[in-house]
N, C-alpha and C. Protein backbone atom coordinates (compact mmCIF):
# COMPACT_ATOMS: atom_id res chain seq x y z
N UNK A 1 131.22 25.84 141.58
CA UNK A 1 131.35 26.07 143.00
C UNK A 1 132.50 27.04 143.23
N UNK A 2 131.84 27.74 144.19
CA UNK A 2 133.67 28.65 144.25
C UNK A 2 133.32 28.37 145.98
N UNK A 3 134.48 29.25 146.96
CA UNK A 3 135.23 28.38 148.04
C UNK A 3 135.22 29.50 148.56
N UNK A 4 135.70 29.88 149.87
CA UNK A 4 135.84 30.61 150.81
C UNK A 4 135.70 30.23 152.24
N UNK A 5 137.44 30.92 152.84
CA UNK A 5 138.02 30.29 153.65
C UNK A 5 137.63 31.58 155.39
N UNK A 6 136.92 30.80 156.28
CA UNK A 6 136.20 31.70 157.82
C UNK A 6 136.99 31.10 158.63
N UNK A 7 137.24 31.60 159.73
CA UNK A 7 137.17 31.11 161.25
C UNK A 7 135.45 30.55 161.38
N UNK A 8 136.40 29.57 162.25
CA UNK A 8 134.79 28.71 162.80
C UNK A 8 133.88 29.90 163.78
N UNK A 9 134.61 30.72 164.43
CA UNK A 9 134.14 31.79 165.45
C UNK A 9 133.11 32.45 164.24
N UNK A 10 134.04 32.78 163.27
CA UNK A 10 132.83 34.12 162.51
C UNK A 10 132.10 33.61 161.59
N UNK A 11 131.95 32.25 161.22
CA UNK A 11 130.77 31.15 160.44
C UNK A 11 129.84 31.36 161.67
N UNK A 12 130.18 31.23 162.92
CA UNK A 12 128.74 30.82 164.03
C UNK A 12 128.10 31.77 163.72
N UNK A 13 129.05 33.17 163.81
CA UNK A 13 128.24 34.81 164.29
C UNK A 13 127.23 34.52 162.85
N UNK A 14 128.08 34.01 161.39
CA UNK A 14 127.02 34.30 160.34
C UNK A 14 125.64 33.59 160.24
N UNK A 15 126.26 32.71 160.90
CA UNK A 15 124.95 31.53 161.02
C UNK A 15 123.94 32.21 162.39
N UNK A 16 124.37 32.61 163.10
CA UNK A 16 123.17 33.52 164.27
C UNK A 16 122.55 34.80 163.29
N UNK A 17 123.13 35.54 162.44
CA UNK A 17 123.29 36.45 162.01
C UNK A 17 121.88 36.36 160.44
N UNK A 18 122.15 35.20 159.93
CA UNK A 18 121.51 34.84 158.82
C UNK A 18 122.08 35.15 157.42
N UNK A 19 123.51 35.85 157.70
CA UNK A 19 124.06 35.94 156.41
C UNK A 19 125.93 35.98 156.74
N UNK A 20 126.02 35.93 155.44
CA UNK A 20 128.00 36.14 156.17
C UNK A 20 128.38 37.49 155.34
N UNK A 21 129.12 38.65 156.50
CA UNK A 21 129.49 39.61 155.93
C UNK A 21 130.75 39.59 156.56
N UNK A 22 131.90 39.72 155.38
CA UNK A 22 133.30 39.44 156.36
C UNK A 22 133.20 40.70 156.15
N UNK A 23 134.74 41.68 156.94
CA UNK A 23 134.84 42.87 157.16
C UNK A 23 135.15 43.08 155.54
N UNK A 24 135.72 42.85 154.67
CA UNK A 24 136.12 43.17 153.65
C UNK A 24 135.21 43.65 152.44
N UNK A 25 133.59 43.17 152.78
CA UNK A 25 132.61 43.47 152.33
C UNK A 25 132.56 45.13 152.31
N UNK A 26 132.92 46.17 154.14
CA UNK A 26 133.01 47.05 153.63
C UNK A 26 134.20 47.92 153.33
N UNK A 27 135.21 47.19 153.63
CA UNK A 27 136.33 47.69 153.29
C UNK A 27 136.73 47.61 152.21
N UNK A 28 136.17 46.62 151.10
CA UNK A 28 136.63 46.30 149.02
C UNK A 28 135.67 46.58 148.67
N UNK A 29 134.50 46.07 149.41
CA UNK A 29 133.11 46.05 148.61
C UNK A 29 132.65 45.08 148.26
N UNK A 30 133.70 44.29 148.60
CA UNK A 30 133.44 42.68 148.22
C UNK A 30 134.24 41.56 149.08
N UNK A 31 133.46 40.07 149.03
CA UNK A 31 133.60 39.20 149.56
C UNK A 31 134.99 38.21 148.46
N UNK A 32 135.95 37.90 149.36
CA UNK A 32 137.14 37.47 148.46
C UNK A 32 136.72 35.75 148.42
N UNK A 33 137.00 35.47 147.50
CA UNK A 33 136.55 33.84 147.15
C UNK A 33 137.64 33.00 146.11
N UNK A 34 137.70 31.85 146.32
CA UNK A 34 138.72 31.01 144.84
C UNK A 34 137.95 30.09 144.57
N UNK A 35 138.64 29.73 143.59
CA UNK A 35 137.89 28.57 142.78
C UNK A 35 138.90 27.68 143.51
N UNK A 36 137.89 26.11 142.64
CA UNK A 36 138.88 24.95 143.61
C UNK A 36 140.61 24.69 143.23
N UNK A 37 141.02 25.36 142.36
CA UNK A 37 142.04 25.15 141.94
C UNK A 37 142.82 26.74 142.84
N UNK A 38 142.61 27.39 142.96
CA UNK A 38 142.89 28.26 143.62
C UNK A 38 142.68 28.46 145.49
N UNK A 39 142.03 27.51 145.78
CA UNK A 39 141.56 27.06 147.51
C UNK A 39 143.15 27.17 148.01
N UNK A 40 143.91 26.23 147.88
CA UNK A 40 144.70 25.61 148.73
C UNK A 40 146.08 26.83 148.92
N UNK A 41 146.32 27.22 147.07
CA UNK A 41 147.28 28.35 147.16
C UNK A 41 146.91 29.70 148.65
N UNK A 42 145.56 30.05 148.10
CA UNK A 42 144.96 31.09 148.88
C UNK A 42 145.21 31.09 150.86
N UNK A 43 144.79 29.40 150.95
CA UNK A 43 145.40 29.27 152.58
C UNK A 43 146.26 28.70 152.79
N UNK A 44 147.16 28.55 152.03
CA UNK A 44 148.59 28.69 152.58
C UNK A 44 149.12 29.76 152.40
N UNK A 45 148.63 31.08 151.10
CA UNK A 45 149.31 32.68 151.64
C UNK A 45 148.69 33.15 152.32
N UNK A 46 147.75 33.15 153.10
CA UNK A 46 146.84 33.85 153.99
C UNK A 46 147.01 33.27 155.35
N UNK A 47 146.53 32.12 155.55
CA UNK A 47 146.34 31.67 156.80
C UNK A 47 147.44 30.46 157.15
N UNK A 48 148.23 30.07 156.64
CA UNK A 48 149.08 29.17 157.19
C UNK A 48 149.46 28.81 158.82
N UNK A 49 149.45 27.66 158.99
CA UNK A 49 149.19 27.78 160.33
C UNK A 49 147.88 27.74 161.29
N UNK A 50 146.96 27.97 160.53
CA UNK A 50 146.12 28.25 161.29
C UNK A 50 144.62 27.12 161.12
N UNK A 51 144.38 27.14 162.71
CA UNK A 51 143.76 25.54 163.22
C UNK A 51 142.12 25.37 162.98
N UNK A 52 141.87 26.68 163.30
CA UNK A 52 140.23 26.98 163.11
C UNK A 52 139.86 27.67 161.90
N UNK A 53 139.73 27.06 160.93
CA UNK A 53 139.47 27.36 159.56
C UNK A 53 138.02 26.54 159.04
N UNK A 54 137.60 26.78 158.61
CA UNK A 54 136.46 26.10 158.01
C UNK A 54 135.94 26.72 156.42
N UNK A 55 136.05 25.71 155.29
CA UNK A 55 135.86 26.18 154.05
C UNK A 55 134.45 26.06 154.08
N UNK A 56 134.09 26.75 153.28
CA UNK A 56 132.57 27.79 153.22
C UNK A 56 132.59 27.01 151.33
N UNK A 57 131.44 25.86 150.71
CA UNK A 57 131.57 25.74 149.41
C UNK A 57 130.24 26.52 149.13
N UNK A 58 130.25 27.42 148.17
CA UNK A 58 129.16 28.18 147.90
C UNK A 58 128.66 28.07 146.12
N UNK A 59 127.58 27.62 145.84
CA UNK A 59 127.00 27.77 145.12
C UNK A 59 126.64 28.81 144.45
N UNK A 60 127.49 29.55 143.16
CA UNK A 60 127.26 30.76 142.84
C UNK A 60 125.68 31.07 142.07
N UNK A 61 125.12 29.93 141.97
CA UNK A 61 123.95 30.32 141.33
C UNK A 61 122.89 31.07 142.58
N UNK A 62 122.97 30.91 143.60
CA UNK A 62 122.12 30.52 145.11
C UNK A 62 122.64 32.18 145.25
N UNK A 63 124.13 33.11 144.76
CA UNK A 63 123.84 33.72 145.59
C UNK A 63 123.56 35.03 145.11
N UNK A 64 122.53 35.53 145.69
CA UNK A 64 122.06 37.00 145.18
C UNK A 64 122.58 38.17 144.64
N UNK A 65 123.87 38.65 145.46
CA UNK A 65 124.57 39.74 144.78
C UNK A 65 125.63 39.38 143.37
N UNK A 66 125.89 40.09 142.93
CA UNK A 66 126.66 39.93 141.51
C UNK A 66 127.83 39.04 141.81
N UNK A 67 128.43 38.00 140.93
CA UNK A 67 129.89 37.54 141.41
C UNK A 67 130.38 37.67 140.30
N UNK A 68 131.93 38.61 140.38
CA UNK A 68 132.58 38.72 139.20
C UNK A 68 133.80 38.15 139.79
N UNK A 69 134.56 37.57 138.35
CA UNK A 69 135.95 36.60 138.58
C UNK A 69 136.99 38.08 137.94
N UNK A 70 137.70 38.64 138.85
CA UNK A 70 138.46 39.39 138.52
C UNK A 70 139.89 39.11 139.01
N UNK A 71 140.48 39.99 139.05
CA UNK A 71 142.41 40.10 139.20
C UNK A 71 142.38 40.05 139.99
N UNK A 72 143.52 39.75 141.29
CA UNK A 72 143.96 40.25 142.50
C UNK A 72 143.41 41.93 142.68
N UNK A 73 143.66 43.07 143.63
CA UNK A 73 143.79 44.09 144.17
C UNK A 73 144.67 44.34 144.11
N UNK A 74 145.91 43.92 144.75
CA UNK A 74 147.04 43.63 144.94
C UNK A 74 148.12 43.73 143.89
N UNK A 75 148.37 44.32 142.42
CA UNK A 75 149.13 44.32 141.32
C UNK A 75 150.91 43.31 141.43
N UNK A 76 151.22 43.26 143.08
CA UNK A 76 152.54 42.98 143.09
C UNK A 76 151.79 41.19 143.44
N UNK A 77 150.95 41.02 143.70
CA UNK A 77 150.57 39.85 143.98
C UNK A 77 151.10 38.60 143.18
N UNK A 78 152.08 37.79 143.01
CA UNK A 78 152.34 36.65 141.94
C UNK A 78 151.20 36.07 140.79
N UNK A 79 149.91 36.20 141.52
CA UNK A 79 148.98 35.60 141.19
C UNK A 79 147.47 36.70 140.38
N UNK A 80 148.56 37.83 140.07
CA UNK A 80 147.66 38.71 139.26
C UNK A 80 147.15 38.32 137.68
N UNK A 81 147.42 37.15 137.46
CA UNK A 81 147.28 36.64 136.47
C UNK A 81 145.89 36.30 136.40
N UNK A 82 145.28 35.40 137.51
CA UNK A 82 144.52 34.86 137.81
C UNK A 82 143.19 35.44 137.96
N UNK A 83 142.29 35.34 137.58
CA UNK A 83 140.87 35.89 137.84
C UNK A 83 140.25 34.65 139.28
N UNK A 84 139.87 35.73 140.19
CA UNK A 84 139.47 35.26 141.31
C UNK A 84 137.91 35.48 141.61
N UNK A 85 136.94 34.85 141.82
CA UNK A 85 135.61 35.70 142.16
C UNK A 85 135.22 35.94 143.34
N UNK A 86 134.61 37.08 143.25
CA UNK A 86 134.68 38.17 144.10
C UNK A 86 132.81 38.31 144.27
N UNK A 87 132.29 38.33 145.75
CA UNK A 87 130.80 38.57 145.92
C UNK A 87 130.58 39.94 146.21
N UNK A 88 129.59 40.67 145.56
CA UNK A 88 129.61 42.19 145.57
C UNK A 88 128.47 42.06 146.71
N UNK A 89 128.31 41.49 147.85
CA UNK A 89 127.50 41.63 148.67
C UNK A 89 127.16 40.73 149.17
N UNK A 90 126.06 41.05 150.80
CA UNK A 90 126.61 39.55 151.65
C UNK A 90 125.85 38.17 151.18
N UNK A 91 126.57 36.91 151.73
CA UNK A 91 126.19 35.63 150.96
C UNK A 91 125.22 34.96 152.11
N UNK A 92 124.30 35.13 151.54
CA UNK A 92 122.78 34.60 152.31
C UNK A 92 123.09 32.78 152.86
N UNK A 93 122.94 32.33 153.77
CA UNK A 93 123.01 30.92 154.39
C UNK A 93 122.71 29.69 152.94
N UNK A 94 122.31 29.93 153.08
CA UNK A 94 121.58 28.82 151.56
C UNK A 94 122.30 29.07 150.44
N UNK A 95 123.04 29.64 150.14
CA UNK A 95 124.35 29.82 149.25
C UNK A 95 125.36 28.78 149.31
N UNK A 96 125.07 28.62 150.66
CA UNK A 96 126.72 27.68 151.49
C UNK A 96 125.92 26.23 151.05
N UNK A 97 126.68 25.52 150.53
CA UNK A 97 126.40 24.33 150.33
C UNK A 97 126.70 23.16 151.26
N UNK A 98 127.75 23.10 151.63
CA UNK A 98 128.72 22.43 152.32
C UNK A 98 129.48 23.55 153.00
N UNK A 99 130.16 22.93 154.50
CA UNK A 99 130.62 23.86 155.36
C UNK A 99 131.92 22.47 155.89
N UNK A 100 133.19 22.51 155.34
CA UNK A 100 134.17 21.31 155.85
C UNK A 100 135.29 22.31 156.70
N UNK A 101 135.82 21.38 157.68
CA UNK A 101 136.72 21.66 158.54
C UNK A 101 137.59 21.62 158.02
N UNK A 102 138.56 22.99 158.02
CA UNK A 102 140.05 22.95 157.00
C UNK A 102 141.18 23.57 157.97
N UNK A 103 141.60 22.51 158.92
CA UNK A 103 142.60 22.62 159.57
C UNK A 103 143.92 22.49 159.11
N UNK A 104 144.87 23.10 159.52
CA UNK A 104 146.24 22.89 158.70
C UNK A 104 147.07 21.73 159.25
N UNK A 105 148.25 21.09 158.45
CA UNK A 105 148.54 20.17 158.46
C UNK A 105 149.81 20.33 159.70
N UNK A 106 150.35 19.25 160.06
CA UNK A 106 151.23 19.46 161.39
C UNK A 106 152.40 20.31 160.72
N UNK A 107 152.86 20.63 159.66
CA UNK A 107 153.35 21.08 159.20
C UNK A 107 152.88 23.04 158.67
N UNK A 108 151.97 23.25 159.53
CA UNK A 108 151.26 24.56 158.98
C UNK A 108 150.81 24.98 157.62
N UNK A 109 150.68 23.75 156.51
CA UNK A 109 150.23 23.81 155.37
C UNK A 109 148.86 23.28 155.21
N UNK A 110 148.03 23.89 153.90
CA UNK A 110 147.16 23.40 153.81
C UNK A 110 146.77 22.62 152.54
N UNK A 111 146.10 21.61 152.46
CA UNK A 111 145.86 20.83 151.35
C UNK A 111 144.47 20.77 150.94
N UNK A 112 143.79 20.37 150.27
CA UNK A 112 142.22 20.29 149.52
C UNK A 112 141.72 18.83 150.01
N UNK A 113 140.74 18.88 151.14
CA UNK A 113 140.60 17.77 151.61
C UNK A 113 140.31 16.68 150.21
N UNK A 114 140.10 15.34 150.30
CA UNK A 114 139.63 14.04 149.26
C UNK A 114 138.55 14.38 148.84
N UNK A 115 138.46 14.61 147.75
CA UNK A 115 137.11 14.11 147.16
C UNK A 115 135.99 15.59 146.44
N UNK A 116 136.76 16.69 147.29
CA UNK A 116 136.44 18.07 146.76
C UNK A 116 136.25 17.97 145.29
């Protein structure tokens, strides 16, 4: 399973839409994703703070375009160590397995809900 972190606003548009294309699709070329050990780091450097989040669990077999686990972009990134996977194109509805509410904690941190 790999993970990927939406606003609830731009899950609806994908779900009216029939697929999810974040902007980064054409701005990298690709859709940014972590594994579960990598979820929680990812939204607390990205989105901390923030209330309307919803994790996206996606089934990499389900989804059509290529997924490669590569480096950060980013070279100064701490976490260039890490191979991250990356969707070379948009992730069709039926990919998404599970869709959980990942609100941050009163503290603006985020944790990996139970049972993930």
């Amino acid at each position: 399973m790999i993970f990927h972190l939406v606003s609830k606003a731009n899950w609806q548009n994908a779900i009216r839409s029939g697929s999810y294309e974040p902007p980064t699709l054409k701005t990298e070329g690709f859709v940014h994703c972590s594994t579960r050990g990598q979820t929680a780091d990812t939204a607390n450097r990205l989105f901390r703070g923030r209330a309307d989040l919803v994790l996206l669990c996606i089934d990499p077999a389900r989804v059509a375009p290529e997924v490669r686990f590569e480096a950060p972009t980013d070279p100064a990134d701490p976490r260039a160590h890490e191979l991250f996977p990356h969707v070379y194109g948009p992730i069709k509805l039926d990919a998404v397995t599970q869709v959980i509410e990942f609100p941050c904690d009163a503290h603006g941190s985020f944790r990996l809900p139970d049972g993930l």
